[in-house]
C-alpha atoms as a PDB file:
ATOM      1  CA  UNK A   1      -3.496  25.989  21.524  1.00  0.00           C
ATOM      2  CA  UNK A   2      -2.827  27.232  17.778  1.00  0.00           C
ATOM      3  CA  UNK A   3      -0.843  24.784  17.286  1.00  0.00           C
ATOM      4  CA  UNK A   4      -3.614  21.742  18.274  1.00  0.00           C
ATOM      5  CA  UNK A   5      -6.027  24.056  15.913  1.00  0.00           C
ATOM      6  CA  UNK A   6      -3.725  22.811  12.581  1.00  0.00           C
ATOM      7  CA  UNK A   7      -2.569  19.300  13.825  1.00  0.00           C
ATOM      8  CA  UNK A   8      -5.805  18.094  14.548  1.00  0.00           C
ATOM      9  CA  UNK A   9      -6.886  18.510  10.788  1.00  0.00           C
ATOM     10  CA  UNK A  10      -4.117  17.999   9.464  1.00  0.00           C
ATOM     11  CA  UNK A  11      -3.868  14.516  11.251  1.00  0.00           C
ATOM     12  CA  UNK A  12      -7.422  13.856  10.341  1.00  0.00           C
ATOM     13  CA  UNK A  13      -6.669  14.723   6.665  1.00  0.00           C
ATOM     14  CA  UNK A  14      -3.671  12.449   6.593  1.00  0.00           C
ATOM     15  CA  UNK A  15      -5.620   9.442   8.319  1.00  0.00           C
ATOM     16  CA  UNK A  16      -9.060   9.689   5.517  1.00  0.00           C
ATOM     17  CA  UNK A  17      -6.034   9.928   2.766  1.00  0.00           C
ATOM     18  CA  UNK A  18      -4.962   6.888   4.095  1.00  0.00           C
ATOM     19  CA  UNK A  19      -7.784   4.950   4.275  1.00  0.00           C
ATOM     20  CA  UNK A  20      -8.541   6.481   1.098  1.00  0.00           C
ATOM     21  CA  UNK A  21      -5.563   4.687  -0.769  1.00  0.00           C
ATOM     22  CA  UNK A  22      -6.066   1.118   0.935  1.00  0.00           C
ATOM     23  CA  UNK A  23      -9.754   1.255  -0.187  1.00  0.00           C
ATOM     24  CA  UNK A  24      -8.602   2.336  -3.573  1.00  0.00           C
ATOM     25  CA  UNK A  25      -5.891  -0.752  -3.185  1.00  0.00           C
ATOM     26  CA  UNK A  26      -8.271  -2.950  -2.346  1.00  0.00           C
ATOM     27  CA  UNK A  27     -10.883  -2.251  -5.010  1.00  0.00           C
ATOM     28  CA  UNK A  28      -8.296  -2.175  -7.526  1.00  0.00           C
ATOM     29  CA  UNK A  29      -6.879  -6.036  -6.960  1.00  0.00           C
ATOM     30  CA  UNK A  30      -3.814  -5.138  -4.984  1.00  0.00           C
ATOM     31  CA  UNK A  31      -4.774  -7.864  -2.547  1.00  0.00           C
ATOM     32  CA  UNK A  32      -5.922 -10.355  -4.741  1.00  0.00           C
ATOM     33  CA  UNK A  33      -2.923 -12.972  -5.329  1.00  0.00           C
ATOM     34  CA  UNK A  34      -1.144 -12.946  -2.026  1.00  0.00           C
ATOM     35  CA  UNK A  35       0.708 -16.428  -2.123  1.00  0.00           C
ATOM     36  CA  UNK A  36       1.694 -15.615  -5.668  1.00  0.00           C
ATOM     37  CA  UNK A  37       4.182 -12.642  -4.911  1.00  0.00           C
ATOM     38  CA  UNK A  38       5.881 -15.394  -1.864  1.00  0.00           C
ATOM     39  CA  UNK A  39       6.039 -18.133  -4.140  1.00  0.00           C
ATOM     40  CA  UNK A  40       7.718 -15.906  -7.081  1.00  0.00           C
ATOM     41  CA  UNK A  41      10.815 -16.377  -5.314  1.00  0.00           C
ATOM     42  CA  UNK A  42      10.962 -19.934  -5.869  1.00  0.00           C
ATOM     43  CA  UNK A  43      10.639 -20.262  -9.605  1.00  0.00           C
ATOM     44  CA  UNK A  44      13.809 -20.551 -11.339  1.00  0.00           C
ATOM     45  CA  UNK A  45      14.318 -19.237 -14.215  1.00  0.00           C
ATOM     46  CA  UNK A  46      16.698 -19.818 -17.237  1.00  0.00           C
ATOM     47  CA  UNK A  47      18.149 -16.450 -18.211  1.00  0.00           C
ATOM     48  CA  UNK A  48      21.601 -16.769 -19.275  1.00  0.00           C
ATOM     49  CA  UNK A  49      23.708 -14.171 -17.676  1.00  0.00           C
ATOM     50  CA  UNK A  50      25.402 -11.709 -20.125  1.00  0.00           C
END
């Protein structure tokens, strides 16, 4: 029963620290330019190899 006593916050804590960091993501632009990071891939670029 001790045990559910420190799990419970601790799982709590871990969860609002989560959601925490994705709001923070969010409000910082993280999501902004989705398509951008798939179509990255595609662009060729000219760098000679050394």
């Amino acid at each position: 029963m001790t045990g559910l006593a420190v799990l419970v916050p601790v799982a709590l804590g871990l969860g609002l620290a989560g959601l925490a960091a994705f709001f923070w993501a969010a409000r910082s632009g993280q999501f902004e330019d989705l398509d951008g990071a798939a179509l990255r891939i595609l662009i060729e670029e000219d760098d000679e190899a050394a």
